[in-house]
PDB file of N, CA and C in Angstrom:
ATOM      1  N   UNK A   1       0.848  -1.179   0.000  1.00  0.00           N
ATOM      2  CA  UNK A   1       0.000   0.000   0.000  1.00  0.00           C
ATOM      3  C   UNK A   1       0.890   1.236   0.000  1.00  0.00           C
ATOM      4  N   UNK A   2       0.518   1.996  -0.592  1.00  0.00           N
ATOM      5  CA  UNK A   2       1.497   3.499  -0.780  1.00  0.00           C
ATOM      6  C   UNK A   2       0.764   4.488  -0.059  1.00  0.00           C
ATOM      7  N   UNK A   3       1.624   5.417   0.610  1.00  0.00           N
ATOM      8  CA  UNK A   3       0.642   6.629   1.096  1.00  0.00           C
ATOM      9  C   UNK A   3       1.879   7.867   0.896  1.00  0.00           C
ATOM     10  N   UNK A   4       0.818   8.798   1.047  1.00  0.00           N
ATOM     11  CA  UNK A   4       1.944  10.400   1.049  1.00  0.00           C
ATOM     12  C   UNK A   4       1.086  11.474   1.793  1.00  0.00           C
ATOM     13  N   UNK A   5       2.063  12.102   1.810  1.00  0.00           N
ATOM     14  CA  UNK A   5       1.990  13.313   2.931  1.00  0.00           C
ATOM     15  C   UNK A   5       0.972  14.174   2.404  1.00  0.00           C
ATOM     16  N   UNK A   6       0.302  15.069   3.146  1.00  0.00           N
ATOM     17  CA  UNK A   6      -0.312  16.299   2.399  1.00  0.00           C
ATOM     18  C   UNK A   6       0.886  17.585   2.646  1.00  0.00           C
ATOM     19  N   UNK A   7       1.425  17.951   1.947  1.00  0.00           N
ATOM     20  CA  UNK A   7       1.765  19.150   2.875  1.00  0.00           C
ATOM     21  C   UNK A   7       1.021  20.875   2.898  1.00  0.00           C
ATOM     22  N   UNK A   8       0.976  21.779   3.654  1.00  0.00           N
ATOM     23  CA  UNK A   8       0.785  23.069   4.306  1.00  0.00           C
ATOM     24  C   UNK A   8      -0.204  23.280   3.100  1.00  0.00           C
ATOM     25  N   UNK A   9       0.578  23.533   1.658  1.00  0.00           N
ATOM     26  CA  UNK A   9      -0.430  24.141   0.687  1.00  0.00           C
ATOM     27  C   UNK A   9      -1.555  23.205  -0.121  1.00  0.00           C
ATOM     28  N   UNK A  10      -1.762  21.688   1.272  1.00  0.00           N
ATOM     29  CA  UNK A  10      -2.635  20.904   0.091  1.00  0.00           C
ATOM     30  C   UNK A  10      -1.997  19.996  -0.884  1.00  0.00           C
ATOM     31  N   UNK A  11      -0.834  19.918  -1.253  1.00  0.00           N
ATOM     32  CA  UNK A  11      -0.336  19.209  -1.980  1.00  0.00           C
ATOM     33  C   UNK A  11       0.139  17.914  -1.694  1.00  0.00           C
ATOM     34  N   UNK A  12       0.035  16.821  -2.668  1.00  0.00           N
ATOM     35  CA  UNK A  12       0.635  15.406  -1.893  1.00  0.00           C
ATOM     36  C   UNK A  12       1.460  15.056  -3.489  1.00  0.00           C
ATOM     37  N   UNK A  13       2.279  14.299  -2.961  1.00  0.00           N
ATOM     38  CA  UNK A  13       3.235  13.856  -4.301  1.00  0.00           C
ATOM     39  C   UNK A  13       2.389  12.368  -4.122  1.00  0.00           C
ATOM     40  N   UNK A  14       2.004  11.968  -5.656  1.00  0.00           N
ATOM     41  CA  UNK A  14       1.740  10.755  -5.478  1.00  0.00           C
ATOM     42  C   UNK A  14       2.591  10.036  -6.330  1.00  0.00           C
ATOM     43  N   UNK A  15       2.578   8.467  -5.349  1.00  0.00           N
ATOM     44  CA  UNK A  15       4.004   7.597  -5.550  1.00  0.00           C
ATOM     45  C   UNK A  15       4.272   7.289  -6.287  1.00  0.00           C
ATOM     46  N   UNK A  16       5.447   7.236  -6.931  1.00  0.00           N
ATOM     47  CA  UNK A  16       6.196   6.175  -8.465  1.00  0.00           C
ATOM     48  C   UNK A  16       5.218   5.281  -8.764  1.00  0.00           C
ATOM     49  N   UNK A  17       5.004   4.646  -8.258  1.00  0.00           N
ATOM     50  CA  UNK A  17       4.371   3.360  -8.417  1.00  0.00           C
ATOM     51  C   UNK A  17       2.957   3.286  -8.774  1.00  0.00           C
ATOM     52  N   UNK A  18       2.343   4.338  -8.185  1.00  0.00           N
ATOM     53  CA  UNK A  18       1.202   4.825  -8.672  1.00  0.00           C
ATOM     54  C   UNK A  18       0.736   5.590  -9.602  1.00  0.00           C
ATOM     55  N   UNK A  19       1.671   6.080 -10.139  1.00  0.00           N
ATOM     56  CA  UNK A  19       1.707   7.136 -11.258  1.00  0.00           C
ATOM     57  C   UNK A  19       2.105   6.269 -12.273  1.00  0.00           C
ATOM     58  N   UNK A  20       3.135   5.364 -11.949  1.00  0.00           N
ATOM     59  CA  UNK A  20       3.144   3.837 -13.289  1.00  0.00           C
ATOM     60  C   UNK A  20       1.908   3.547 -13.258  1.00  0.00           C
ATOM     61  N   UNK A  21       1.392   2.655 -12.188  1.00  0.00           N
ATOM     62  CA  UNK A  21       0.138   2.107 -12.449  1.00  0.00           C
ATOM     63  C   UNK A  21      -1.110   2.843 -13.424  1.00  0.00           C
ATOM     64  N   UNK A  22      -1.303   4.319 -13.107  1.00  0.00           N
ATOM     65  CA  UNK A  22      -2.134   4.720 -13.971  1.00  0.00           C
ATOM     66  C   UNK A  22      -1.597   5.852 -14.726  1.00  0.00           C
ATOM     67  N   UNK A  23      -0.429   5.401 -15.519  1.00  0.00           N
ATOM     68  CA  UNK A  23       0.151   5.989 -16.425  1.00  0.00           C
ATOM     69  C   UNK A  23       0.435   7.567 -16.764  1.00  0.00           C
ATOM     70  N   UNK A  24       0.545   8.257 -15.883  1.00  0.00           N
ATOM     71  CA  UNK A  24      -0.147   9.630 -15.362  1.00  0.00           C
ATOM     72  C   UNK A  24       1.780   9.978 -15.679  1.00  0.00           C
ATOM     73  N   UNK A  25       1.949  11.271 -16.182  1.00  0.00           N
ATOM     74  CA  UNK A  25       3.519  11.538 -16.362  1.00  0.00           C
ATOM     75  C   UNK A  25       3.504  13.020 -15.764  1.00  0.00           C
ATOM     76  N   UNK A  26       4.386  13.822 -15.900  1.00  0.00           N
ATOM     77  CA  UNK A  26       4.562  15.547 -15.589  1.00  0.00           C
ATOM     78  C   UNK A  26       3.021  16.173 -15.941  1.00  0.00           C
ATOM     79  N   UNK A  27       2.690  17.083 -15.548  1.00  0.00           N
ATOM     80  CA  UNK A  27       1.288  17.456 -16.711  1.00  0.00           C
ATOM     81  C   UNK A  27       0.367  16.702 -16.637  1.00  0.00           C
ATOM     82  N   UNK A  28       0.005  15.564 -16.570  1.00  0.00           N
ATOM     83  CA  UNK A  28      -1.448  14.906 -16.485  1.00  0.00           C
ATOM     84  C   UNK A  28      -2.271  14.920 -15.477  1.00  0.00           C
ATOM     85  N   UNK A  29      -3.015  15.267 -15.892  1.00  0.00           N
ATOM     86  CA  UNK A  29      -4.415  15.831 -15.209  1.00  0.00           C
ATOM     87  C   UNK A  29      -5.174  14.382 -14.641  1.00  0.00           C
ATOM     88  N   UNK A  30      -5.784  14.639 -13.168  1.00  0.00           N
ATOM     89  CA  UNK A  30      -6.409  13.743 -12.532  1.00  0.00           C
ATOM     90  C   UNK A  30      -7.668  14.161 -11.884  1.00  0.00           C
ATOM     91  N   UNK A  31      -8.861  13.158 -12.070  1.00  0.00           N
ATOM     92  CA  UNK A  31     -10.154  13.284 -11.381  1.00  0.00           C
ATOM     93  C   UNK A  31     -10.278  12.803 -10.342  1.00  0.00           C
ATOM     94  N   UNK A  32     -10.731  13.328  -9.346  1.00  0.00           N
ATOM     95  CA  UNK A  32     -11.059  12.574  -7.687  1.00  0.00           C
ATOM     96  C   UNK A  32     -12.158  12.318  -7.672  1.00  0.00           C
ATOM     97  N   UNK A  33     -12.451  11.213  -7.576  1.00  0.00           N
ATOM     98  CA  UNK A  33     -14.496  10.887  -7.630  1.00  0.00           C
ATOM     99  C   UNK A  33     -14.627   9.988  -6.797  1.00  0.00           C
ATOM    100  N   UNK A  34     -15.840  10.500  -5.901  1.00  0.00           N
ATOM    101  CA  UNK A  34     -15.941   9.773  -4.482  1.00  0.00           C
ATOM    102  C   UNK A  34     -16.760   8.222  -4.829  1.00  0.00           C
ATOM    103  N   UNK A  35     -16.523   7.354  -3.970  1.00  0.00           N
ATOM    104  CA  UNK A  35     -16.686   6.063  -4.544  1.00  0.00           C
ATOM    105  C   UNK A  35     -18.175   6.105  -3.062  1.00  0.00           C
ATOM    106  N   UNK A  36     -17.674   6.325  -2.383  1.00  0.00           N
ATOM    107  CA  UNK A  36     -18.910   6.067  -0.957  1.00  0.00           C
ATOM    108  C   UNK A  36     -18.595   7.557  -0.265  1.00  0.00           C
ATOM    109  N   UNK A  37     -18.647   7.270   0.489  1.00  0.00           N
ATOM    110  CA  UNK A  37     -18.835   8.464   1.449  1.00  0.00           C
ATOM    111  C   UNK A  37     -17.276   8.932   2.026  1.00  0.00           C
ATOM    112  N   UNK A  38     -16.785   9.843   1.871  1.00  0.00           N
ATOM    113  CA  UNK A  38     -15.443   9.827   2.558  1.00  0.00           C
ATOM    114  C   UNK A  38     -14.456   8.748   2.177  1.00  0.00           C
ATOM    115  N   UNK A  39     -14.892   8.303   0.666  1.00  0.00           N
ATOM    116  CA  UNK A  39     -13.871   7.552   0.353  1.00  0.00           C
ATOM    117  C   UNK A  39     -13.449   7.469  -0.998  1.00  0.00           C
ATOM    118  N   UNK A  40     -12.405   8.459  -1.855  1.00  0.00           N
ATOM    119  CA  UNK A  40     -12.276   8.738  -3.158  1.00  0.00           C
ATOM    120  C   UNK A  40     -11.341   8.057  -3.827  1.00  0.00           C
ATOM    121  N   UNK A  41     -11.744   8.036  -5.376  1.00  0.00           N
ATOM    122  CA  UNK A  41     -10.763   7.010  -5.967  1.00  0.00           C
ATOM    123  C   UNK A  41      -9.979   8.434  -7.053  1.00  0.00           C
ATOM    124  N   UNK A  42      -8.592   8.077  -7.434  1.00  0.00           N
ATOM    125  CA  UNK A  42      -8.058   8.916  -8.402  1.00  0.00           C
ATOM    126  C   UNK A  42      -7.826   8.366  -9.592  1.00  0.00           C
ATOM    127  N   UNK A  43      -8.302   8.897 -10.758  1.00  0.00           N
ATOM    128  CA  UNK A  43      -8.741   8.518 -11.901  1.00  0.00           C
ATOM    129  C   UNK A  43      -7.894   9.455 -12.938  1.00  0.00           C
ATOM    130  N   UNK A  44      -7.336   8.824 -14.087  1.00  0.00           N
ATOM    131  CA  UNK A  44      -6.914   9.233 -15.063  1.00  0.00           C
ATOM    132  C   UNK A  44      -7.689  10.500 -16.263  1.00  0.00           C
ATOM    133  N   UNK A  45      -7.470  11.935 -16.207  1.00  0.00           N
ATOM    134  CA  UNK A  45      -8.424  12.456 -16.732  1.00  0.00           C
ATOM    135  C   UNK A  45      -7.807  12.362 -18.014  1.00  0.00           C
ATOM    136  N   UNK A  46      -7.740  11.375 -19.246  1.00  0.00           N
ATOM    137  CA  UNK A  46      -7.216  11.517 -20.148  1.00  0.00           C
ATOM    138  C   UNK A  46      -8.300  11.203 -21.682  1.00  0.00           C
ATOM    139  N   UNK A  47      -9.619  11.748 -21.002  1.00  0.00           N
ATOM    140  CA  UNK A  47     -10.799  11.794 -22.389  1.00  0.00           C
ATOM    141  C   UNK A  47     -10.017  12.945 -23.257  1.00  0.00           C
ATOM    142  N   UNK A  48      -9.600  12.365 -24.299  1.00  0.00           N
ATOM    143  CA  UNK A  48      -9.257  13.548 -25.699  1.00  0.00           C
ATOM    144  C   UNK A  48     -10.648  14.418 -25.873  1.00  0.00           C
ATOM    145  N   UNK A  49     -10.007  15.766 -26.203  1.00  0.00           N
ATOM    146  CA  UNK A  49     -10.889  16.445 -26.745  1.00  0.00           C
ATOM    147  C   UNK A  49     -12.177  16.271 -27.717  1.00  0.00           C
ATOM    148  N   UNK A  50     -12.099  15.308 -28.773  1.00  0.00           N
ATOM    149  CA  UNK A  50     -13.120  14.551 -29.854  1.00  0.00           C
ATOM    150  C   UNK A  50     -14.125  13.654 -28.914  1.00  0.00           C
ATOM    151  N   UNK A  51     -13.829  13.604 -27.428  1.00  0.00           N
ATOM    152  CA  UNK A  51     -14.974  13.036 -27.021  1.00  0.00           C
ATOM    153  C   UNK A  51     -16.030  14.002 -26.266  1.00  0.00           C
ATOM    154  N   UNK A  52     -16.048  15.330 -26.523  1.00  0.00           N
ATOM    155  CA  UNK A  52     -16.565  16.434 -26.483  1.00  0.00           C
ATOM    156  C   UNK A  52     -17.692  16.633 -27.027  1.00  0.00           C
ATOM    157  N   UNK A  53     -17.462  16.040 -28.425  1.00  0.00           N
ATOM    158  CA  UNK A  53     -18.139  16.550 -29.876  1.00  0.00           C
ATOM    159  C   UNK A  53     -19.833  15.967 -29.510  1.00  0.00           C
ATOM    160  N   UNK A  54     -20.195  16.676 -29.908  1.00  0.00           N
ATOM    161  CA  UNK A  54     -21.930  16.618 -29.868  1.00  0.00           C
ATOM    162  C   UNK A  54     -22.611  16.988 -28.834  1.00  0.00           C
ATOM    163  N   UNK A  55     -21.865  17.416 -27.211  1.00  0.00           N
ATOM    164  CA  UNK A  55     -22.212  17.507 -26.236  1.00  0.00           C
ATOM    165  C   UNK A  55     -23.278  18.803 -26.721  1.00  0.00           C
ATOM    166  N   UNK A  56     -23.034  20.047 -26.850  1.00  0.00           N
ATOM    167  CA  UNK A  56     -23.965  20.821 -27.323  1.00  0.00           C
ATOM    168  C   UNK A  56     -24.464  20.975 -28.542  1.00  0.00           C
ATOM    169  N   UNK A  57     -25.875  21.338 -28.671  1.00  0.00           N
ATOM    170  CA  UNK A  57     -26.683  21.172 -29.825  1.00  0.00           C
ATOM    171  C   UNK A  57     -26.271  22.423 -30.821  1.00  0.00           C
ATOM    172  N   UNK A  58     -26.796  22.198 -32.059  1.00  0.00           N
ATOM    173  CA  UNK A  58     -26.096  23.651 -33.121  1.00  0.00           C
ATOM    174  C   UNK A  58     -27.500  24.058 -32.880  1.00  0.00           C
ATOM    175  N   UNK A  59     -26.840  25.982 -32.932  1.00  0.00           N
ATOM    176  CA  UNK A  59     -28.083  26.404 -33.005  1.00  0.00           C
ATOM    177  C   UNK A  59     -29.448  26.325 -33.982  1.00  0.00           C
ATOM    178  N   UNK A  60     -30.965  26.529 -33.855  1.00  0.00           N
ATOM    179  CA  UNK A  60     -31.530  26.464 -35.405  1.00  0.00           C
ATOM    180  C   UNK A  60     -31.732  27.373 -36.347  1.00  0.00           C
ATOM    181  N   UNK A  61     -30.977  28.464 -35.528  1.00  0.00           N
ATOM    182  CA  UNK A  61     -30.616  29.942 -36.868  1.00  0.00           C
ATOM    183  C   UNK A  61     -28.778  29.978 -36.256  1.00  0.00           C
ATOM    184  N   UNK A  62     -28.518  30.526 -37.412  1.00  0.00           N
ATOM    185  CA  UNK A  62     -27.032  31.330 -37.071  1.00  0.00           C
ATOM    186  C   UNK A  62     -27.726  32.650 -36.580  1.00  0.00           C
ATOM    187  N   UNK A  63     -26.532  32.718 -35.297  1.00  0.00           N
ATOM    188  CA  UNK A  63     -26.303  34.138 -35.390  1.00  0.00           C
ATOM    189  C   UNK A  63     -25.607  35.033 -35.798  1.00  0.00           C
ATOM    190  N   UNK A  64     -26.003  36.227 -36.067  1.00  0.00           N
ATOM    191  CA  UNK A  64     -25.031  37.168 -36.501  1.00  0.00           C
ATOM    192  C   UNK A  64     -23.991  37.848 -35.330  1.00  0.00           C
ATOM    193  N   UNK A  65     -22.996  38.735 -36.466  1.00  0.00           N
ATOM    194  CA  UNK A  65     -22.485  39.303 -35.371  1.00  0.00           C
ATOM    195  C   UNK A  65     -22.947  40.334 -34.582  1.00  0.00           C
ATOM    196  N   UNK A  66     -23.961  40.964 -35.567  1.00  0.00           N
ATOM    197  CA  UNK A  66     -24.772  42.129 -35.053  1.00  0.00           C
ATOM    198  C   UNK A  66     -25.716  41.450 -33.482  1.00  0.00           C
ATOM    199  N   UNK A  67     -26.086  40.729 -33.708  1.00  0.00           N
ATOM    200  CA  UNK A  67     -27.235  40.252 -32.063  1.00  0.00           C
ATOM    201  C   UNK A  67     -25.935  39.763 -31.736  1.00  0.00           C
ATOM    202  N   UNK A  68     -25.109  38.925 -31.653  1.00  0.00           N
ATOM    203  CA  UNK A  68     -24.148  38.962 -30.612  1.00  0.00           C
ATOM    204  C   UNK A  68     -23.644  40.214 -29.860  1.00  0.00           C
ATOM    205  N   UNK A  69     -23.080  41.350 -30.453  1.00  0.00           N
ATOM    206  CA  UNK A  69     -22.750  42.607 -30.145  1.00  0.00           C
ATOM    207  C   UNK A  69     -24.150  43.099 -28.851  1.00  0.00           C
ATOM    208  N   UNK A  70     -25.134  42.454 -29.787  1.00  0.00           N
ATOM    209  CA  UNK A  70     -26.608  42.974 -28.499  1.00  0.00           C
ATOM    210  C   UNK A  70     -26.753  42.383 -27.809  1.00  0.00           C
ATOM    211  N   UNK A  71     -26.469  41.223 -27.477  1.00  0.00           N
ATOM    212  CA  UNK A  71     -26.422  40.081 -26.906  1.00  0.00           C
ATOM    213  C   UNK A  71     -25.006  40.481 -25.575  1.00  0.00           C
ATOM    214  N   UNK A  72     -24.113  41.100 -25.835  1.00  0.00           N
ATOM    215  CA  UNK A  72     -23.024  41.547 -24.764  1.00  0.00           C
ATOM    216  C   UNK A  72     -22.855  42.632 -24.369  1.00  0.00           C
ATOM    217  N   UNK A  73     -23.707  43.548 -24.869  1.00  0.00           N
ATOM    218  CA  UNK A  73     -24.129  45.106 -24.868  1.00  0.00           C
ATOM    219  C   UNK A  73     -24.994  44.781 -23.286  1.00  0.00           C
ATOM    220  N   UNK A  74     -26.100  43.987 -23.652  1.00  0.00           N
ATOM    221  CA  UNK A  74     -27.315  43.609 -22.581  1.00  0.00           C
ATOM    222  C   UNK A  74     -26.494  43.291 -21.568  1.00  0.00           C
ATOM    223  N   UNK A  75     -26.022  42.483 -21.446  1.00  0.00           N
ATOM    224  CA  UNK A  75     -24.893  41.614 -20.170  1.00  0.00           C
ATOM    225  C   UNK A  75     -24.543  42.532 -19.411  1.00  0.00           C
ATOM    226  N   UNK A  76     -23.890  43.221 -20.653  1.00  0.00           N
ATOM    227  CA  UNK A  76     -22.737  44.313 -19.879  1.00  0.00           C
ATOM    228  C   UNK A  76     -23.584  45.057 -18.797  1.00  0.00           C
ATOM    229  N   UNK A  77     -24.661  45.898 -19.901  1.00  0.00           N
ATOM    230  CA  UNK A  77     -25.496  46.679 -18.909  1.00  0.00           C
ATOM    231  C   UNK A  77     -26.359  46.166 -17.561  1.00  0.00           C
ATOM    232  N   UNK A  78     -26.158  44.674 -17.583  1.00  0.00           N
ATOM    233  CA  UNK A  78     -27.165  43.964 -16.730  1.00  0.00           C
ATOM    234  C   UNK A  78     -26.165  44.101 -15.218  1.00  0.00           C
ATOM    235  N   UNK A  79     -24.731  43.727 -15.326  1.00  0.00           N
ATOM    236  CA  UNK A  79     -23.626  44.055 -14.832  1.00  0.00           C
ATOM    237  C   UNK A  79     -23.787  45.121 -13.892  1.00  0.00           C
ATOM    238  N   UNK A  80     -24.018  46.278 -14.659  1.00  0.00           N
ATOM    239  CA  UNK A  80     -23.637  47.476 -14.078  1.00  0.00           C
ATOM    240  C   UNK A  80     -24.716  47.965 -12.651  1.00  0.00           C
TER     241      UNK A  80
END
């Protein structure tokens, strides 16, 4: 069983061995997803971008740039 420290700012190095196991190198990104209650598993976040595709619907008009411009004009002023 492997364990590591947290230290001060939250951070834990996780072990050689575990980072082999789920192939994880410099840079790779990881998901924490709780399995029960107070008890999380760390998961490889390595979905490529192309598994994205279709998540949102196309609109059934284009918009222009003109209602966009009105469209962030409104915001803005909603903002203020």
């Amino acid at each position: 069983m492997s364990t590591a420290m947290v230290t001060s700012k939250g951070q834990i190095t996780i072990p050689a061995a575990v980072r082999a196991s789920l192939g994880l190198e410099a840079g790779s990104r990881v998901e924490f997803v709780e399995t029960e209650k107070g008890k999380f598993a760390i998961v490889p976040a390595t979905s490529p971008v192309q598994a994205l595709k279709g998540m949102l619907r196309k609109p059934s008009s284009p918009v222009t740039i003109g209602q966009m411009n009105k469209a962030i004009a409104a915001q803005g002023a909603k903002a203020r």
